[in-house]
Protein backbone atom coordinates (compact mmCIF):
# COMPACT_ATOMS: atom_id res chain seq x y z
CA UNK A 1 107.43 192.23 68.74
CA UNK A 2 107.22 188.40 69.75
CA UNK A 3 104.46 186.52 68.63
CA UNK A 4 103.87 183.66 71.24
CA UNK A 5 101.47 181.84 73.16
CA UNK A 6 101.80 180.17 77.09
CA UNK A 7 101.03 177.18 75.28
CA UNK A 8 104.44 177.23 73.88
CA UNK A 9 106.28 178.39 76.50
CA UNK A 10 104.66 175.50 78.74
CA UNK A 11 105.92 172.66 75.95
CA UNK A 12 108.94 174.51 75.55
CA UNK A 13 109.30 174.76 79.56
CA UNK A 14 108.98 170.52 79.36
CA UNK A 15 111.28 169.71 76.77
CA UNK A 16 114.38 171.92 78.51
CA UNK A 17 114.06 170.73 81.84
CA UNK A 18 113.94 166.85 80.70
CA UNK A 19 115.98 167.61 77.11
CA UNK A 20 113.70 165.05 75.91
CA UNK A 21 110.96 165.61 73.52
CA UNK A 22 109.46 162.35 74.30
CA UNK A 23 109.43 162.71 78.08
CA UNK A 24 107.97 166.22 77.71
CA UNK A 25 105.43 164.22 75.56
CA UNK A 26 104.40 161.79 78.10
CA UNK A 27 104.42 164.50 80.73
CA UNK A 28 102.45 166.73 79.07
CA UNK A 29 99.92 163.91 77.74
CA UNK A 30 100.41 165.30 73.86
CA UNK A 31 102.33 163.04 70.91
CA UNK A 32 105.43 164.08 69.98
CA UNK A 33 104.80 165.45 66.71
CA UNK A 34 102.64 168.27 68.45
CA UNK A 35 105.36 169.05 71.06
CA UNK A 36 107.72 169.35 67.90
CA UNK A 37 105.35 171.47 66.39
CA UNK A 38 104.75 174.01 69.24
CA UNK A 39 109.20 174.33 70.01
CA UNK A 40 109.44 174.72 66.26
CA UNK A 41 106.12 177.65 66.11
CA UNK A 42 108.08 179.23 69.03
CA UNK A 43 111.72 179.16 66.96
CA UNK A 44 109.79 180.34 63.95
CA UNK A 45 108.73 183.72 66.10
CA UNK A 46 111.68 184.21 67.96
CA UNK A 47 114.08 183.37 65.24
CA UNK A 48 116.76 181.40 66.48
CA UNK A 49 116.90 178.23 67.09
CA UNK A 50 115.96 177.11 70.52
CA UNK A 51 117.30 173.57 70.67
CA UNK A 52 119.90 170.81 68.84
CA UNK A 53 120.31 167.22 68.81
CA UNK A 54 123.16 165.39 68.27
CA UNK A 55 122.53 161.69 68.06
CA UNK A 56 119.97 161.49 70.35
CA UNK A 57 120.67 163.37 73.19
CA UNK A 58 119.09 167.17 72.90
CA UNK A 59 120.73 170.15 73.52
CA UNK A 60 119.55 174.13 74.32
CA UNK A 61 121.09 176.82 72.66
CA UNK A 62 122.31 179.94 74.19
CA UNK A 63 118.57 181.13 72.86
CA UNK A 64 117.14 177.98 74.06
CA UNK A 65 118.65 179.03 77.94
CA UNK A 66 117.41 182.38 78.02
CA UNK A 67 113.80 181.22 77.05
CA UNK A 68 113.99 178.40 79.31
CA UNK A 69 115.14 180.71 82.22
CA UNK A 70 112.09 183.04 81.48
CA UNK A 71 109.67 180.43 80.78
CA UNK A 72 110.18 179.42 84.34
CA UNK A 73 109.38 182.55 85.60
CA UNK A 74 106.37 182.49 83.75
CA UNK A 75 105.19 178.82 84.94
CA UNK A 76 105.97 180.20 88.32
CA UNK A 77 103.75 183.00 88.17
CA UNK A 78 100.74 181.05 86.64
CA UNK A 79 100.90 178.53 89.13
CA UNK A 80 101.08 181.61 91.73
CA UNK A 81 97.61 182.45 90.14
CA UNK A 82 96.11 179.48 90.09
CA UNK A 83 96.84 179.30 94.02
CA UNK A 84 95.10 182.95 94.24
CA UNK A 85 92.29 181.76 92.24
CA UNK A 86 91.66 178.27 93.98
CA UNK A 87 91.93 180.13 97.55
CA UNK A 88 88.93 182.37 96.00
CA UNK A 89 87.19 179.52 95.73
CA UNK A 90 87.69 178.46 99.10
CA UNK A 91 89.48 175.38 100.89
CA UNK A 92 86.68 172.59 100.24
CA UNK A 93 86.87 173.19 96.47
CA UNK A 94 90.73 173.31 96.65
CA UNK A 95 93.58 170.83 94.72
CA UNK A 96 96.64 169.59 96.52
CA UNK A 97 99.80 168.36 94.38
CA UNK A 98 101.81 166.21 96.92
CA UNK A 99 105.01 164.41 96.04
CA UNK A 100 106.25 161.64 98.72
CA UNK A 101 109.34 159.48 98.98
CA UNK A 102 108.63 156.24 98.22
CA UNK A 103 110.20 155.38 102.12
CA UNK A 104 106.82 157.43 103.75
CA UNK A 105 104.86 156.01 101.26
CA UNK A 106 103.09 154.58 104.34
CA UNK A 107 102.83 157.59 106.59
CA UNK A 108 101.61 159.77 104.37
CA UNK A 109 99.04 157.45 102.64
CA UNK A 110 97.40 157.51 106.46
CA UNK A 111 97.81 161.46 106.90
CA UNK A 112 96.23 162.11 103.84
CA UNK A 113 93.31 159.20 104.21
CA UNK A 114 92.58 161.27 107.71
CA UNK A 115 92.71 164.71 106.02
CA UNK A 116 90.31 164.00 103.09
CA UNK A 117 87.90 162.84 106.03
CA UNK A 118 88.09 166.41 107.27
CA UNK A 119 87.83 167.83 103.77
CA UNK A 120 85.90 165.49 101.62
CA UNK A 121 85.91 167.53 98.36
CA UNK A 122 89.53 168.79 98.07
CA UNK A 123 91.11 166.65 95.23
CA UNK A 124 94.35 165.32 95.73
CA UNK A 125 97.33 164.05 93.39
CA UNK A 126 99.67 161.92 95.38
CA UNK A 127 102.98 161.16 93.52
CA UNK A 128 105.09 158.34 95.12
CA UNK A 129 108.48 158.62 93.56
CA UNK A 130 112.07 158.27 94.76
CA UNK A 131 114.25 161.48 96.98
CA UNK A 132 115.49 162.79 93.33
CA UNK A 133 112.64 163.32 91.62
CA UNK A 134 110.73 164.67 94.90
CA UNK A 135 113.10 167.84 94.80
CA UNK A 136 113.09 167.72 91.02
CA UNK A 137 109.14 168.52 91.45
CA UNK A 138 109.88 171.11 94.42
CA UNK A 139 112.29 172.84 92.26
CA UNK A 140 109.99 173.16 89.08
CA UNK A 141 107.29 174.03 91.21
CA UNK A 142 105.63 171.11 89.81
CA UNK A 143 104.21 170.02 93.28
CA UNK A 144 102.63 172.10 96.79
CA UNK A 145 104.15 170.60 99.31
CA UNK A 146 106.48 167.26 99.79
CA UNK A 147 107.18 164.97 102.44
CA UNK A 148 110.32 163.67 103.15
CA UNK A 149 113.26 162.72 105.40
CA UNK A 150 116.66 165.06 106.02
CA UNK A 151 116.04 168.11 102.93
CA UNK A 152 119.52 168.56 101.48
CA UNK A 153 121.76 171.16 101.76
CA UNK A 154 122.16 174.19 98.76
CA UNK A 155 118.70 173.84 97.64
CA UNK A 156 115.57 176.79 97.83
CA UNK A 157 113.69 174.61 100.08
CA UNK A 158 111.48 175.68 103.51
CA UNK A 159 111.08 172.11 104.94
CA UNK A 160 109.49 171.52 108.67
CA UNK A 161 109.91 168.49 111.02
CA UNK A 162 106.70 166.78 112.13
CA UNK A 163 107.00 163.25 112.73
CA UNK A 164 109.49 160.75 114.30
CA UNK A 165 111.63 158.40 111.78
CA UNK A 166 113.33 155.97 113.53
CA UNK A 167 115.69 153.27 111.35
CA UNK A 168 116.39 150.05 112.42
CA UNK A 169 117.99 146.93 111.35
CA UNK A 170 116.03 144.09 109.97
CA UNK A 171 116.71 140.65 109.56
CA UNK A 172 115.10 137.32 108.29
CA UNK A 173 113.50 135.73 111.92
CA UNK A 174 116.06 132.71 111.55
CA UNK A 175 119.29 134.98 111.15
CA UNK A 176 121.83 134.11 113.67
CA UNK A 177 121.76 137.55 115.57
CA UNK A 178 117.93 137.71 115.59
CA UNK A 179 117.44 136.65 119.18
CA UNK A 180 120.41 138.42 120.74
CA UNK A 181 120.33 141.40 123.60
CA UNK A 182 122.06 144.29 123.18
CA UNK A 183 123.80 143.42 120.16
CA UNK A 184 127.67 145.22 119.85
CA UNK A 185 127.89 147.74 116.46
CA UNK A 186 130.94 145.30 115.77
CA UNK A 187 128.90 142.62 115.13
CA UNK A 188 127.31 143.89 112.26
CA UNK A 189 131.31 144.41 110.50
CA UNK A 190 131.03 142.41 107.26
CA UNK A 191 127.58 141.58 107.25
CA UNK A 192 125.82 141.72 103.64
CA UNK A 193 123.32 144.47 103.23
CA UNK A 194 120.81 145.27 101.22
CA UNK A 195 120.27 149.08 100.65
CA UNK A 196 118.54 151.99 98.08
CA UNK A 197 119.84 153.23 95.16
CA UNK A 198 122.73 156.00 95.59
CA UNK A 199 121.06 159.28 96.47
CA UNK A 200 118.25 157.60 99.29
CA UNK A 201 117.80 159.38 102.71
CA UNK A 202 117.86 156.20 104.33
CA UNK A 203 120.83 154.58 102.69
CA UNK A 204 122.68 158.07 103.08
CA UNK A 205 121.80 158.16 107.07
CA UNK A 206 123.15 154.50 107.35
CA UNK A 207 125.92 155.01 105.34
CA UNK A 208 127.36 158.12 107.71
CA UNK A 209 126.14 155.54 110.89
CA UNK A 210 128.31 152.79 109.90
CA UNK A 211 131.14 154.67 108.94
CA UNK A 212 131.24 156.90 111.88
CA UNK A 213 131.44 153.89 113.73
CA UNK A 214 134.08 152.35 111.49
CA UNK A 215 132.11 149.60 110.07
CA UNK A 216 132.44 148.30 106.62
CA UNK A 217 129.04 146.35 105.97
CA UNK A 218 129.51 142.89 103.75
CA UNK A 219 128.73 143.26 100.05
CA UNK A 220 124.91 143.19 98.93
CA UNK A 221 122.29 144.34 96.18
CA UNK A 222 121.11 147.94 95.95
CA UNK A 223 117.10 147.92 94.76
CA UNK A 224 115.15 150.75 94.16
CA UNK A 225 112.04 149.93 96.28
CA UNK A 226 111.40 149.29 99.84
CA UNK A 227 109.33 146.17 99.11
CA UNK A 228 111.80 144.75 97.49
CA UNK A 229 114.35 145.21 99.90
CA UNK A 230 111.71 143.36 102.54
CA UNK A 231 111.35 140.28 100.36
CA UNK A 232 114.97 140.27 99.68
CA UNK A 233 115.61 140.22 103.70
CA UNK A 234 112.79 138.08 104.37
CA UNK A 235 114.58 135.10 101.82
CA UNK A 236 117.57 135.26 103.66
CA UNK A 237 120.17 137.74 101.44
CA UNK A 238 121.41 139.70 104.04
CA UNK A 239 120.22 142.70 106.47
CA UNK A 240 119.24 145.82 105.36
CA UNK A 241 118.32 149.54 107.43
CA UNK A 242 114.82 150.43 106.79
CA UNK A 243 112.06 153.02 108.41
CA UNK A 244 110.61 151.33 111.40
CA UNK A 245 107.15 152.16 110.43
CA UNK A 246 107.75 150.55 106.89
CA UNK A 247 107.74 146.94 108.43
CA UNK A 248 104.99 146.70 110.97
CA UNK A 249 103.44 143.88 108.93
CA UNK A 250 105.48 142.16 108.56
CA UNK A 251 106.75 142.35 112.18
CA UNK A 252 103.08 141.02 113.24
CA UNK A 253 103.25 138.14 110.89
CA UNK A 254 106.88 137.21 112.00
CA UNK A 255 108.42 137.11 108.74
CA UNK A 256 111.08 140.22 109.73
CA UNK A 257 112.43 140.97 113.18
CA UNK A 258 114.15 144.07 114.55
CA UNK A 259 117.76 143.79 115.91
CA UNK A 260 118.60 144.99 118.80
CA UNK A 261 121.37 146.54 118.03
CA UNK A 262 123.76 148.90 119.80
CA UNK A 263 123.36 152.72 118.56
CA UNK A 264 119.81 152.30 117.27
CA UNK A 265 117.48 153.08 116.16
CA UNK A 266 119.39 156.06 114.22
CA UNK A 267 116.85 159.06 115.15
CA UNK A 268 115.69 161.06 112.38
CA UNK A 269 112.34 163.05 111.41
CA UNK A 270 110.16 163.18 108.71
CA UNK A 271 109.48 167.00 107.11
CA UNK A 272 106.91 169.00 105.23
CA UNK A 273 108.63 170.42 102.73
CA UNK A 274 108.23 173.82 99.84
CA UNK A 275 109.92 175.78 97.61
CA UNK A 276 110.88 178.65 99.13
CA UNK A 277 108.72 181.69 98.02
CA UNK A 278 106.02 179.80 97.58
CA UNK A 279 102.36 180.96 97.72
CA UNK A 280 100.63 178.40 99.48
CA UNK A 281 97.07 177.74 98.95
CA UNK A 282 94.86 177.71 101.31
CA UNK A 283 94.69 173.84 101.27
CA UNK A 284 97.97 173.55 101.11
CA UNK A 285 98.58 175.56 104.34
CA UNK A 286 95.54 173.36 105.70
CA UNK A 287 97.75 170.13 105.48
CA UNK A 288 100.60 171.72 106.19
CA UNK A 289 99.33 172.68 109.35
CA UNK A 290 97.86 169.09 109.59
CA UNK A 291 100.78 167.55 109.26
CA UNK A 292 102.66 169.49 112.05
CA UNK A 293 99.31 169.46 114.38
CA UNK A 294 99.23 165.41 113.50
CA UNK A 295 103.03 164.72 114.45
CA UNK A 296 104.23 162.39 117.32
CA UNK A 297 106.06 165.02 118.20
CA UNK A 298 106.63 168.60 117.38
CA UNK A 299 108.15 170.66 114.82
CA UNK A 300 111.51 172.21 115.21
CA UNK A 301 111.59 176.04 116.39
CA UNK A 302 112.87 177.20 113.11
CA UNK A 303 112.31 175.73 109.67
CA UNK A 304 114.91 174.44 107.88
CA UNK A 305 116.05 176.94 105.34
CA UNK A 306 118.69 175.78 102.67
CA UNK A 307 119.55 178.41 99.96
């Protein structure tokens, strides 16, 4: 008969899914000697070894698979009962876990600031991160709900529209195009641009734009953040596609202007997203049904189901 504790299985759980025993570390706020400790109490009961390194990359073992595959059935169904238990407890006492892509950073800092006015004693943890890691949390469960643009295909993912997401082209108020009408697609052949790393929404959705309409944009910098894409713009480096409502500011103080350019803005919405399967709790089907009662416009008939 095994011998073993959640505790385990939840250090265990961390180390697999990063193969890292100092990121599970950090994640689970422990040192890494006391991570060690647990995998190696766990191998000691089970009896096989659960994990190798070689240099310093970590491995699982066939053993290490099979207890990583049930140990995320297990975090599954504790964080099933902790939704039971918190809806028990009622909405106003409730915790939402919300992960947001970095691109509706904005949008959702607003929603939320507008909710917690509603209901002033739910606690909320707001994770800003990039489009990877957002469906990295949705797929360990890590998170209630997330909010982001187009949800890809081939992943277990319920995902709603709720709110417009227009992109546009931006450009430094002294570029050479910025006070042109009606602006040809053609024109924009060759110019630099300044995009997100590989694996963005945003840079994905121009990407298809352009080459759907056979242009071949002028070599530029890829930067992982929004604001630095702005600045970049702003100092004259080239043109970049960006959210609409991610430059308002800087619209109003006439350091970026919109072009007015032929085919946009592209059209595209932002969605509420889950893990399909998941129990919601009753604060997270409050937002949710925030969200979609909140929109500029509303949801799709039928949720997007991938999976």
């Amino acid at each position: 008969m095994l011998h073993l504790t959640l505790r385990q299985l939840k250090v265990f759980e961390a180390v697999a899914r990063n193969l890292s025993y100092s990121r599970a570390a950090r994640e689970l706020h422990l040192t890494q000697p006391a991570v060690s400790m647990q995998v190696r109490q766990l191998e000691d009961s089970i009896g096989l070894p659960l994990t190798e390194q070689m240099g310093k990359k970590v491995f699982l073992t066939e053993a290490g698979r099979e207890v990583f595959h049930y140990s995320q059935s297990v975090a599954a169904q504790l964080a099933d009962l902790e939704t039971a238990l918190s809806q028990l407890k009622g909405l106003d006492q409730g915790q939402l876990k919300i992960a947001v892509a970095s691109t509706a950073n904005a949008v959702a800092t607003d929603l939320l600031a507008r909710f917690r006015t509603e209901h002033p004693n739910v606690s909320i943890h707001l994770d800003v991160t990039n489009r990877e890691a957002v469906l990295n949390q949705l797929a360990a469960n890590d998170i209630d709900l997330a909010i982001m643009g187009q949800p890809p295909e081939g992943h277990d993912i319920v995902a709603t529209s709720f709110m417009e997401n227009p992109l546009v082209v931006i450009a430094p108020p002294n570029h050479l195009l910025a006070k042109k009408k009606k602006i040809p697609i053609q024109a924009l052949d060759g110019q630099p641009f300044l995009v997100r790393e590989a694996g963005s929404g945003t840079r994905g959705a121009a990407e298809r734009f352009f080459s759907a309409h056979g242009i071949t944009p002028g070599t530029g910098l890829t930067m992982n953040t929004n604001e630095a894409i702005k600045q970049a713009v702003q100092a004259g480096m080239g043109l970049a596609v960006v959210a609409l409502h991610t430059v308002s500011l800087e619209r109003e103080a006439g350091r970026l202007v919109v072009l007015n350019v032929e085919g946009f803005p592209i059209q595209r919405h932002w969605h509420v997203a889950h893990r399909k399967g998941k129990r919601l709790s009753a604060t997270a089907e409050a937002f949710r049904s925030f969200l979609l009662d909140s929109g500029k416009v509303p949801p799709t008939s039928n949720d997007v189901l991938n999976g």
